[in-house]
PDB file of N, CA and C in Angstrom:
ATOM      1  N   UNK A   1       0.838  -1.175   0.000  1.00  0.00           N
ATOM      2  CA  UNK A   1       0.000   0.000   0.000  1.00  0.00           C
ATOM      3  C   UNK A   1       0.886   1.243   0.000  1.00  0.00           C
ATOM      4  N   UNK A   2       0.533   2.287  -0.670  1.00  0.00           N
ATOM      5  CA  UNK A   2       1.235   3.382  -0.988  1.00  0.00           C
ATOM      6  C   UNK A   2       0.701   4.588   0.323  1.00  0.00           C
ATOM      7  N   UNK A   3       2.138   5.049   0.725  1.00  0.00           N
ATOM      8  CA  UNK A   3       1.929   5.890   1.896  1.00  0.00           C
ATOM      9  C   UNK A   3       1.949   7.404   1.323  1.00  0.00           C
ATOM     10  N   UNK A   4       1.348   8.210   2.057  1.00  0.00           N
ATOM     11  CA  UNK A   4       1.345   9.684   1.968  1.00  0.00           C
ATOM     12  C   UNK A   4       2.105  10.150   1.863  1.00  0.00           C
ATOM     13  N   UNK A   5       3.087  11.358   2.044  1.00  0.00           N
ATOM     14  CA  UNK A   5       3.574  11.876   2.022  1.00  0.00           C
ATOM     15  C   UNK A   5       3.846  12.554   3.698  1.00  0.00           C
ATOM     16  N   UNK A   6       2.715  12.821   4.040  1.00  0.00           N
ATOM     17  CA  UNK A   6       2.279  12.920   5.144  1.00  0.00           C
ATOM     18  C   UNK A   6       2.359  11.795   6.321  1.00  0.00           C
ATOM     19  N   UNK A   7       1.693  10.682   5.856  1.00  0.00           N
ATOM     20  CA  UNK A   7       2.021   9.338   6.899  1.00  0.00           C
ATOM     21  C   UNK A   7       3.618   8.845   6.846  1.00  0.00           C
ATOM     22  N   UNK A   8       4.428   9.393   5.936  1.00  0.00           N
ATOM     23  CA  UNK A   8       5.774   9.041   6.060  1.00  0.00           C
ATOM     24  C   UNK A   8       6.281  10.067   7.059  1.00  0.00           C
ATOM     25  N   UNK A   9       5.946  11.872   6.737  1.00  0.00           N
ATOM     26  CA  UNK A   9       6.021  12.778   7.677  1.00  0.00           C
ATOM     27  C   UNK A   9       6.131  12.183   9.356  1.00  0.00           C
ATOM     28  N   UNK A  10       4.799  11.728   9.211  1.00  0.00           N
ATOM     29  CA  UNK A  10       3.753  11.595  10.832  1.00  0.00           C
ATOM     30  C   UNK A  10       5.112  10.118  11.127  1.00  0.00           C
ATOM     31  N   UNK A  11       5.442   9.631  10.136  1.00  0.00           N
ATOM     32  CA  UNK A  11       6.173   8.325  11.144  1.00  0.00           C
ATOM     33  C   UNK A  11       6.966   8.426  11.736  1.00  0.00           C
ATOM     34  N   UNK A  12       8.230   9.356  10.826  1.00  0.00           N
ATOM     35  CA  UNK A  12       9.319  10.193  11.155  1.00  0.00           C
ATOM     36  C   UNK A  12       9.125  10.863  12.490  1.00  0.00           C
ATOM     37  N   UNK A  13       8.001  12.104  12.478  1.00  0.00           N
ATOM     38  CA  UNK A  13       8.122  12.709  13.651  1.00  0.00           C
ATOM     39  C   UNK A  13       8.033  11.711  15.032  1.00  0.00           C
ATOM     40  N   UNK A  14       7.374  11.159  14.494  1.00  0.00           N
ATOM     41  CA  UNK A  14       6.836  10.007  16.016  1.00  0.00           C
ATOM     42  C   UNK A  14       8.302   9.749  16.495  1.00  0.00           C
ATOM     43  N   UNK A  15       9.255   8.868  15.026  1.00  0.00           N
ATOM     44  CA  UNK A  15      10.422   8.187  15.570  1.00  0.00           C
ATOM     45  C   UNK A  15      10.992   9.074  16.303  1.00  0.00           C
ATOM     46  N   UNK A  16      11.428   9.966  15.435  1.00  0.00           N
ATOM     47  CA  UNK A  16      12.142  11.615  16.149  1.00  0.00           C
ATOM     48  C   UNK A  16      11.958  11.990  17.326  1.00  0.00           C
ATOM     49  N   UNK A  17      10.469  11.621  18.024  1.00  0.00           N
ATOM     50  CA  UNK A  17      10.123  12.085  19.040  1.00  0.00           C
ATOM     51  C   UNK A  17      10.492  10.655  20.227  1.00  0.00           C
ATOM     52  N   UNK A  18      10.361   9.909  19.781  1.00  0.00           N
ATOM     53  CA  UNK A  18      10.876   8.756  20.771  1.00  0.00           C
ATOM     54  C   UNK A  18      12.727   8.605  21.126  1.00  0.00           C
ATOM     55  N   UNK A  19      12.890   9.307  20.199  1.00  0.00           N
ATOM     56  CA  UNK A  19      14.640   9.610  20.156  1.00  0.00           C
ATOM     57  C   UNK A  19      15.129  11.060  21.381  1.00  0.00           C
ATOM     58  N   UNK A  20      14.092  11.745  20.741  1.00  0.00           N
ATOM     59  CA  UNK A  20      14.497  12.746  21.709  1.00  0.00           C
ATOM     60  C   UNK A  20      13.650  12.676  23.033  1.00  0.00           C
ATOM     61  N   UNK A  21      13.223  12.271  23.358  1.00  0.00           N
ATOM     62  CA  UNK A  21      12.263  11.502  24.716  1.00  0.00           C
ATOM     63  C   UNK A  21      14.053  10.967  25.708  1.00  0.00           C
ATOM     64  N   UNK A  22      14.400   9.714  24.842  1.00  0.00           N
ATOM     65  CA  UNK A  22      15.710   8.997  25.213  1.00  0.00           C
ATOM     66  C   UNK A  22      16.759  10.045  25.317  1.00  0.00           C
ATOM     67  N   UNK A  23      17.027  10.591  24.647  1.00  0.00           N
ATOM     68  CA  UNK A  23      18.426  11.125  24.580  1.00  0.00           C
ATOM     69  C   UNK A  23      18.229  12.500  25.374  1.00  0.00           C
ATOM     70  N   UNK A  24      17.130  13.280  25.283  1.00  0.00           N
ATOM     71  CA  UNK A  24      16.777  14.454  25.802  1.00  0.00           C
ATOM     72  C   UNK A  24      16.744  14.161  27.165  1.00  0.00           C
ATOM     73  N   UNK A  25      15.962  13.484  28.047  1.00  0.00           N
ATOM     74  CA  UNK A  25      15.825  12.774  29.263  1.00  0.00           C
ATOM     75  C   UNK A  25      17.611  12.718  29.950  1.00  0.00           C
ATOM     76  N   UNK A  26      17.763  12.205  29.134  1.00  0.00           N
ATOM     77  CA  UNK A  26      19.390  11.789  29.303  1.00  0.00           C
ATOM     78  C   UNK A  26      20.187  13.159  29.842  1.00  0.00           C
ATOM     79  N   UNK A  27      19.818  13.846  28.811  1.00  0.00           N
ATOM     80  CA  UNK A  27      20.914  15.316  28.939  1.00  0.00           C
ATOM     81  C   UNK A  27      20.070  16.508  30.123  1.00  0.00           C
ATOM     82  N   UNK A  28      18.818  16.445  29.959  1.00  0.00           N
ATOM     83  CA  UNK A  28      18.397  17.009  30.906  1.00  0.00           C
ATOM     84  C   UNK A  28      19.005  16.442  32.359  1.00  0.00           C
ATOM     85  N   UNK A  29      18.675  15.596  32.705  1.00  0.00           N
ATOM     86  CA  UNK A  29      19.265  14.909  33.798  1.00  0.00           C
ATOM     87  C   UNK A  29      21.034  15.114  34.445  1.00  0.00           C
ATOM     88  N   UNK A  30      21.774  15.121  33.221  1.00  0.00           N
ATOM     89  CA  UNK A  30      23.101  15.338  32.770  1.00  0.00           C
ATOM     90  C   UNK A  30      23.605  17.033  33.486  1.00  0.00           C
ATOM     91  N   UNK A  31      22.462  18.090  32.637  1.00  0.00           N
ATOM     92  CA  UNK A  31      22.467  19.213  32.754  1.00  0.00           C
ATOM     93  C   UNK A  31      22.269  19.395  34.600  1.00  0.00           C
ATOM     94  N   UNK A  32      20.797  19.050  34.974  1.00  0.00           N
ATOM     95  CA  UNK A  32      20.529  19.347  35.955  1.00  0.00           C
ATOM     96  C   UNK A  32      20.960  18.878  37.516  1.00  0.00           C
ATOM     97  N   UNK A  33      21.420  17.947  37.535  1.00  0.00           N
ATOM     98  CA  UNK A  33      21.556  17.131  38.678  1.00  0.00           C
ATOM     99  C   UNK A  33      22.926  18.161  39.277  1.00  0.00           C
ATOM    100  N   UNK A  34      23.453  19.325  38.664  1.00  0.00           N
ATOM    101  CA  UNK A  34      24.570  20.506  39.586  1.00  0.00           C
ATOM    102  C   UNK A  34      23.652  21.290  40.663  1.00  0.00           C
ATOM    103  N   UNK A  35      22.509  20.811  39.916  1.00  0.00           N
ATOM    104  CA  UNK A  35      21.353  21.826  40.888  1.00  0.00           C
ATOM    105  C   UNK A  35      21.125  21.074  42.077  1.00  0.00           C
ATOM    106  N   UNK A  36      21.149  19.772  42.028  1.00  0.00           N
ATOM    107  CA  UNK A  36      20.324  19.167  43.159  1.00  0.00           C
ATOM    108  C   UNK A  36      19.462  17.529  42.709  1.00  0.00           C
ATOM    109  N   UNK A  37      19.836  16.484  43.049  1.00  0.00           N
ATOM    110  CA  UNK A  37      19.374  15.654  42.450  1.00  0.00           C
ATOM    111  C   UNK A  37      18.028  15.574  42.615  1.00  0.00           C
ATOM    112  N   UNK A  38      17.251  16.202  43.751  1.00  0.00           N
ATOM    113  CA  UNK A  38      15.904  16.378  43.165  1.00  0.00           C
ATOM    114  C   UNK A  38      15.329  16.672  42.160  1.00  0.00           C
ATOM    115  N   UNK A  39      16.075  18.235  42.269  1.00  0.00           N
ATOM    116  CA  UNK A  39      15.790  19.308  40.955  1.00  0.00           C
ATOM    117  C   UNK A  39      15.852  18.267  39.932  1.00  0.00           C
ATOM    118  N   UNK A  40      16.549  17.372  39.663  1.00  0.00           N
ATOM    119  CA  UNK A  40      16.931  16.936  37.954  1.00  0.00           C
ATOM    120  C   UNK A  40      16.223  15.937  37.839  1.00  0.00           C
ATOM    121  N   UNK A  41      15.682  14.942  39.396  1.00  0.00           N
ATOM    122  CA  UNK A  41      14.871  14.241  38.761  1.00  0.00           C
ATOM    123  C   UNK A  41      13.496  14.802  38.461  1.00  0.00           C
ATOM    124  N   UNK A  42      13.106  15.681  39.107  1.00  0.00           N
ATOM    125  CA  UNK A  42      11.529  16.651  38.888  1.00  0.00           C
ATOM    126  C   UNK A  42      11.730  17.067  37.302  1.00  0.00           C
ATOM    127  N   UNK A  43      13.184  18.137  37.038  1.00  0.00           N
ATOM    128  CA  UNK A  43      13.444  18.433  35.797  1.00  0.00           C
ATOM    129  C   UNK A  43      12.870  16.860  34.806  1.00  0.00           C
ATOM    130  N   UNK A  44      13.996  15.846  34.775  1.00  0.00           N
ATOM    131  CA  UNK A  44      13.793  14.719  33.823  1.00  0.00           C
ATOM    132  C   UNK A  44      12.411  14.376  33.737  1.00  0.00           C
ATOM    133  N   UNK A  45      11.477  14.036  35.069  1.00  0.00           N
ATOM    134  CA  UNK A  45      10.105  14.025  34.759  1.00  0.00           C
ATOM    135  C   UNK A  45       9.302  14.790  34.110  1.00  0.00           C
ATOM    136  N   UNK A  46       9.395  16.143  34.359  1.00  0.00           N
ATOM    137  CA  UNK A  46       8.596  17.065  33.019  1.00  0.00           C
ATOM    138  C   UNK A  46       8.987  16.971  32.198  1.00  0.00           C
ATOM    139  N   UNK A  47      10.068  16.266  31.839  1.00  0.00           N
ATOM    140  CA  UNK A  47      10.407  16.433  30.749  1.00  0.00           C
ATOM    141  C   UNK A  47       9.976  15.415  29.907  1.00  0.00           C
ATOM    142  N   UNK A  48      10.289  14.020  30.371  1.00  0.00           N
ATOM    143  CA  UNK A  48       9.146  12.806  29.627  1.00  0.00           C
ATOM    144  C   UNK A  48       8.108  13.294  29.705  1.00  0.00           C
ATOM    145  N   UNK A  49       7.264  13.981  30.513  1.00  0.00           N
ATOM    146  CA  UNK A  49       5.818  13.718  30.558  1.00  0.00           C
ATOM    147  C   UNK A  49       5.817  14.823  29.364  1.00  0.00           C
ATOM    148  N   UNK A  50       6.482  15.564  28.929  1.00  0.00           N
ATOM    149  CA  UNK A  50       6.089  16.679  28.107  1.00  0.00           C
ATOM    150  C   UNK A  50       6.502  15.979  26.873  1.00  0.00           C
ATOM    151  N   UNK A  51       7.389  14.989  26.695  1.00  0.00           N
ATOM    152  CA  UNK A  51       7.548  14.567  25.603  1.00  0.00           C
ATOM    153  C   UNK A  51       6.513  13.206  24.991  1.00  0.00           C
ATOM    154  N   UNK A  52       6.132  12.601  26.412  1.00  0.00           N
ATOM    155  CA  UNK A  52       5.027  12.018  26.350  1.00  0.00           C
ATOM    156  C   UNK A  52       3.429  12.212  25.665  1.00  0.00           C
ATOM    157  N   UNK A  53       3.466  13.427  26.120  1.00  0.00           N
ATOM    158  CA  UNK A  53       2.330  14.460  25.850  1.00  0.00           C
ATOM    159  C   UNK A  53       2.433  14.800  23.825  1.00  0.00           C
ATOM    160  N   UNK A  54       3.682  14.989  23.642  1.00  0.00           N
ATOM    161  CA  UNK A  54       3.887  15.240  21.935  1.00  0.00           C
ATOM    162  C   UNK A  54       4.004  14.083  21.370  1.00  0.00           C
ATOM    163  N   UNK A  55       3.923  13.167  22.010  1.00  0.00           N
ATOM    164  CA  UNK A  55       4.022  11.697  20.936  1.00  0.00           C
ATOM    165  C   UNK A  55       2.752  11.354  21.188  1.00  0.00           C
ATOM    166  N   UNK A  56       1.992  11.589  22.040  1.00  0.00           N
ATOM    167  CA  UNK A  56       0.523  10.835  22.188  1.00  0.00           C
ATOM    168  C   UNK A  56      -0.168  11.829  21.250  1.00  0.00           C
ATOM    169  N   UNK A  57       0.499  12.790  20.871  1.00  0.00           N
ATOM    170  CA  UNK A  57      -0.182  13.909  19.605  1.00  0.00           C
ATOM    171  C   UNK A  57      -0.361  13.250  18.672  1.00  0.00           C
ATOM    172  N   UNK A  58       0.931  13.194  18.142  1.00  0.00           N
ATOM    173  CA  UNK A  58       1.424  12.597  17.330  1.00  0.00           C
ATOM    174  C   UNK A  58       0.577  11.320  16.977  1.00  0.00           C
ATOM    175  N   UNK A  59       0.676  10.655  17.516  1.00  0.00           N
ATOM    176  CA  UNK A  59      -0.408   8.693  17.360  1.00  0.00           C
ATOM    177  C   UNK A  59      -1.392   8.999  17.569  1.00  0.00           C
ATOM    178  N   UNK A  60      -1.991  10.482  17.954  1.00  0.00           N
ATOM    179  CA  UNK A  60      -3.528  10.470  17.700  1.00  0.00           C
ATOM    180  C   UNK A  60      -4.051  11.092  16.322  1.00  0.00           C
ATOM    181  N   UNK A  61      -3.029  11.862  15.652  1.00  0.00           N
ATOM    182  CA  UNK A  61      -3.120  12.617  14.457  1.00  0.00           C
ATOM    183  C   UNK A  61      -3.327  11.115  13.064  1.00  0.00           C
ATOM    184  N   UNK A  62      -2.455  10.474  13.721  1.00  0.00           N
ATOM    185  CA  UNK A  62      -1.843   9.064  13.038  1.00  0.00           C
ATOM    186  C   UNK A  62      -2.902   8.100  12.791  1.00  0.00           C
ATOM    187  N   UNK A  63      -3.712   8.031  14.397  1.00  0.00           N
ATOM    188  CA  UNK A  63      -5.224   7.138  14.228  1.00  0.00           C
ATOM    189  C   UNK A  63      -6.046   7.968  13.410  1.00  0.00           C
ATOM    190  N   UNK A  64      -6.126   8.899  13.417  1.00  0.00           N
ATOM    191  CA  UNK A  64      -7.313  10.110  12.819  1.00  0.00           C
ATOM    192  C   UNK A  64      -7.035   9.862  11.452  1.00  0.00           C
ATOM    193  N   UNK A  65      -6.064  10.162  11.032  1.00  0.00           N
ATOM    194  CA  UNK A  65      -5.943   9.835   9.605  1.00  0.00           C
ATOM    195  C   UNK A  65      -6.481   8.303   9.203  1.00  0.00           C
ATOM    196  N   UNK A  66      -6.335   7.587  10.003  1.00  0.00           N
ATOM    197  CA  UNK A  66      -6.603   6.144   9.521  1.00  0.00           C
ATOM    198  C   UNK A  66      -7.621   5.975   9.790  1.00  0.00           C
ATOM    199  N   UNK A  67      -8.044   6.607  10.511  1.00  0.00           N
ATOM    200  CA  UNK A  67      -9.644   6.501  10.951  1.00  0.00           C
ATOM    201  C   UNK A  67     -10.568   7.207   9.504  1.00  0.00           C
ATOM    202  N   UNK A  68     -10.381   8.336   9.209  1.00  0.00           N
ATOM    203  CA  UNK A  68     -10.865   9.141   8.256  1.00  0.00           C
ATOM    204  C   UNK A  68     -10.814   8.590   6.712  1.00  0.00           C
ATOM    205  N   UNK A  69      -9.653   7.566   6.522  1.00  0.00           N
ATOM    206  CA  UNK A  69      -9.280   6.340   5.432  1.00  0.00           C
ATOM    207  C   UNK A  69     -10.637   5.634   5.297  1.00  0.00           C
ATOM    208  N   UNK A  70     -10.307   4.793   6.225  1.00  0.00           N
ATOM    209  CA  UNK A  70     -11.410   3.624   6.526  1.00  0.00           C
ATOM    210  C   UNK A  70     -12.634   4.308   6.579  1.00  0.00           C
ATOM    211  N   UNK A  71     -13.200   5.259   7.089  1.00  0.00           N
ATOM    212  CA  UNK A  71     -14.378   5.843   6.722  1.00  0.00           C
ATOM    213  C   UNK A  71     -14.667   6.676   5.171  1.00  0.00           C
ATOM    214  N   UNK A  72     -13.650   6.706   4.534  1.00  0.00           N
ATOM    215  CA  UNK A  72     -14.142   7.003   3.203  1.00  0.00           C
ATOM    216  C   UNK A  72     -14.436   5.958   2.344  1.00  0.00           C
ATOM    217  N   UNK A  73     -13.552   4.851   2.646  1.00  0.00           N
ATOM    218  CA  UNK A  73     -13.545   3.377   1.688  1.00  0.00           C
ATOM    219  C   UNK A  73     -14.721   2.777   2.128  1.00  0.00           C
ATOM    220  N   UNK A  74     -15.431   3.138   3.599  1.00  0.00           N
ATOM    221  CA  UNK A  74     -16.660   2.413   3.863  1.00  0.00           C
ATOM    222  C   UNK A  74     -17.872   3.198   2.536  1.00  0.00           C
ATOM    223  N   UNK A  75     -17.996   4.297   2.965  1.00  0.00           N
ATOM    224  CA  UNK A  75     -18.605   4.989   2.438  1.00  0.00           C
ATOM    225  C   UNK A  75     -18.820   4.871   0.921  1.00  0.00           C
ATOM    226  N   UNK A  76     -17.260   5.075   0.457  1.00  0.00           N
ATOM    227  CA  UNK A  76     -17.495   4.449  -1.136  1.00  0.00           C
ATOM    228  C   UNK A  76     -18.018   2.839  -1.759  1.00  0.00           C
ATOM    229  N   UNK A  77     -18.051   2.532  -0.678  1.00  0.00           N
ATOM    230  CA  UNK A  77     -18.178   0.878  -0.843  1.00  0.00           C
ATOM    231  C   UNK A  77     -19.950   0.738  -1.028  1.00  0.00           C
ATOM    232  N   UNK A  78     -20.162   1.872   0.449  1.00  0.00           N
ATOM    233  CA  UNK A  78     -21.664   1.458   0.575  1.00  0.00           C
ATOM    234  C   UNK A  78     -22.736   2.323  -0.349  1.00  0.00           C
ATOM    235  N   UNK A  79     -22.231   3.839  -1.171  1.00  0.00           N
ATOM    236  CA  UNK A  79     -22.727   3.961  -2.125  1.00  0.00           C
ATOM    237  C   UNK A  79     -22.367   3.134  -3.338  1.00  0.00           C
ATOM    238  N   UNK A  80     -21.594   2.554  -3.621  1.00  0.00           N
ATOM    239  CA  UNK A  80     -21.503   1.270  -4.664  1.00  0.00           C
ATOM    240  C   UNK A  80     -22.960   0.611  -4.870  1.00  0.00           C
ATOM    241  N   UNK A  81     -22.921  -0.030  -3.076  1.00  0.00           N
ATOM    242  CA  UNK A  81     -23.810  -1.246  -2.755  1.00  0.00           C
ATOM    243  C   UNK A  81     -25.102  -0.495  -3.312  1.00  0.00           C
ATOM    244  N   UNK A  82     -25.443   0.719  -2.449  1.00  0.00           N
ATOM    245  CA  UNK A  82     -26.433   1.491  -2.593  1.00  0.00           C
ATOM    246  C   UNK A  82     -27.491   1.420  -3.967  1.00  0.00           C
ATOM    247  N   UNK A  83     -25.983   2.018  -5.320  1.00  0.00           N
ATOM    248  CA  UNK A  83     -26.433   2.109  -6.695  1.00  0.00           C
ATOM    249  C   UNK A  83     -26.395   0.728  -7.676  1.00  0.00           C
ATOM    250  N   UNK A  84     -26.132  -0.137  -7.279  1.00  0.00           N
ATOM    251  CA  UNK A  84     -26.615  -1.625  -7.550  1.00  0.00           C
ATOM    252  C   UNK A  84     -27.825  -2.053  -6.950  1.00  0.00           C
ATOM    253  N   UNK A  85     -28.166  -1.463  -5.892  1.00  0.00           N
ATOM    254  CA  UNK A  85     -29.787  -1.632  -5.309  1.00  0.00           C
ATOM    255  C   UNK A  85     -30.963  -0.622  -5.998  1.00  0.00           C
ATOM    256  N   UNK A  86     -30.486   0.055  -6.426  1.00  0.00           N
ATOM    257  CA  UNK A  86     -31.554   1.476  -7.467  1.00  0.00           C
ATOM    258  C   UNK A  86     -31.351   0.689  -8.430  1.00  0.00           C
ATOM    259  N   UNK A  87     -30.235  -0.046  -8.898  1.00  0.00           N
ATOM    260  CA  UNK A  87     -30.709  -0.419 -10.495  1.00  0.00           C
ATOM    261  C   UNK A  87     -31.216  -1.379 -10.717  1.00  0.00           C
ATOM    262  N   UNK A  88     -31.411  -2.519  -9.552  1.00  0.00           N
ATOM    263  CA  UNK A  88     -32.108  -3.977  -9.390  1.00  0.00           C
ATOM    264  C   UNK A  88     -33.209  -3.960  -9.448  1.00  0.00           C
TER     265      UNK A  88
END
C-alpha cells in the first residue's frame, strides 16, 4: 500500500520524538543534577511527561488519519452497494 507523504512525515516525527524523549531525558538529567538531584529528577520528569504528551499527539493525528481512510472506503463501498440496489 502506498503511503502519503504525510504518513511518512507523521512516522518520522513520532520516531524523532521517541529519540528525543531517550536522549533528551538523558541530557536534561546530565544538565541538571549541579542543581540538586531532586531538581533533575523533577526536571527529567517534566520532561518525559512533556515529551510524552507530543508523541501521544502525534499517534492520535496518526489514528485520525486512519480513521478518516477507513471511513471514506466504507462509504465508497456502501454507495456502490447502494447504486446496484436502485438499479435492481
Amino acid at each position: 500500500m502506498k503511503r502519503s507523504t504525510f504518513e511518512m512525515l507523521l512516522s518520522f516525527l513520532v520516531g524523532f520524538a521517541w529519540a528525543l524523549l531517550v536522549l533528551g531525558s538523558f541530557f536534561v538529567f546530565k544538565i541538571t543534577v549541579y542543581f540538586g538531584f531532586p531538581f533533575a529528577l523533577l526536571a527529567t520528569l517534566f520532561f518525559i511527561f512533556f515529551s510524552l504528551f507530543c508523541i501521544l499527539m502525534l499517534e492520535g493525528l496518526n489514528i485520525y488519519k486512519s480513521h478518516t481512510e477507513e471511513l471514506r472506503e466504507q462509504t465508497r463501498l456502501l454507495r456502490r452497494i447502494a447504486e446496484s440496489l436502485d438499479r435492481a
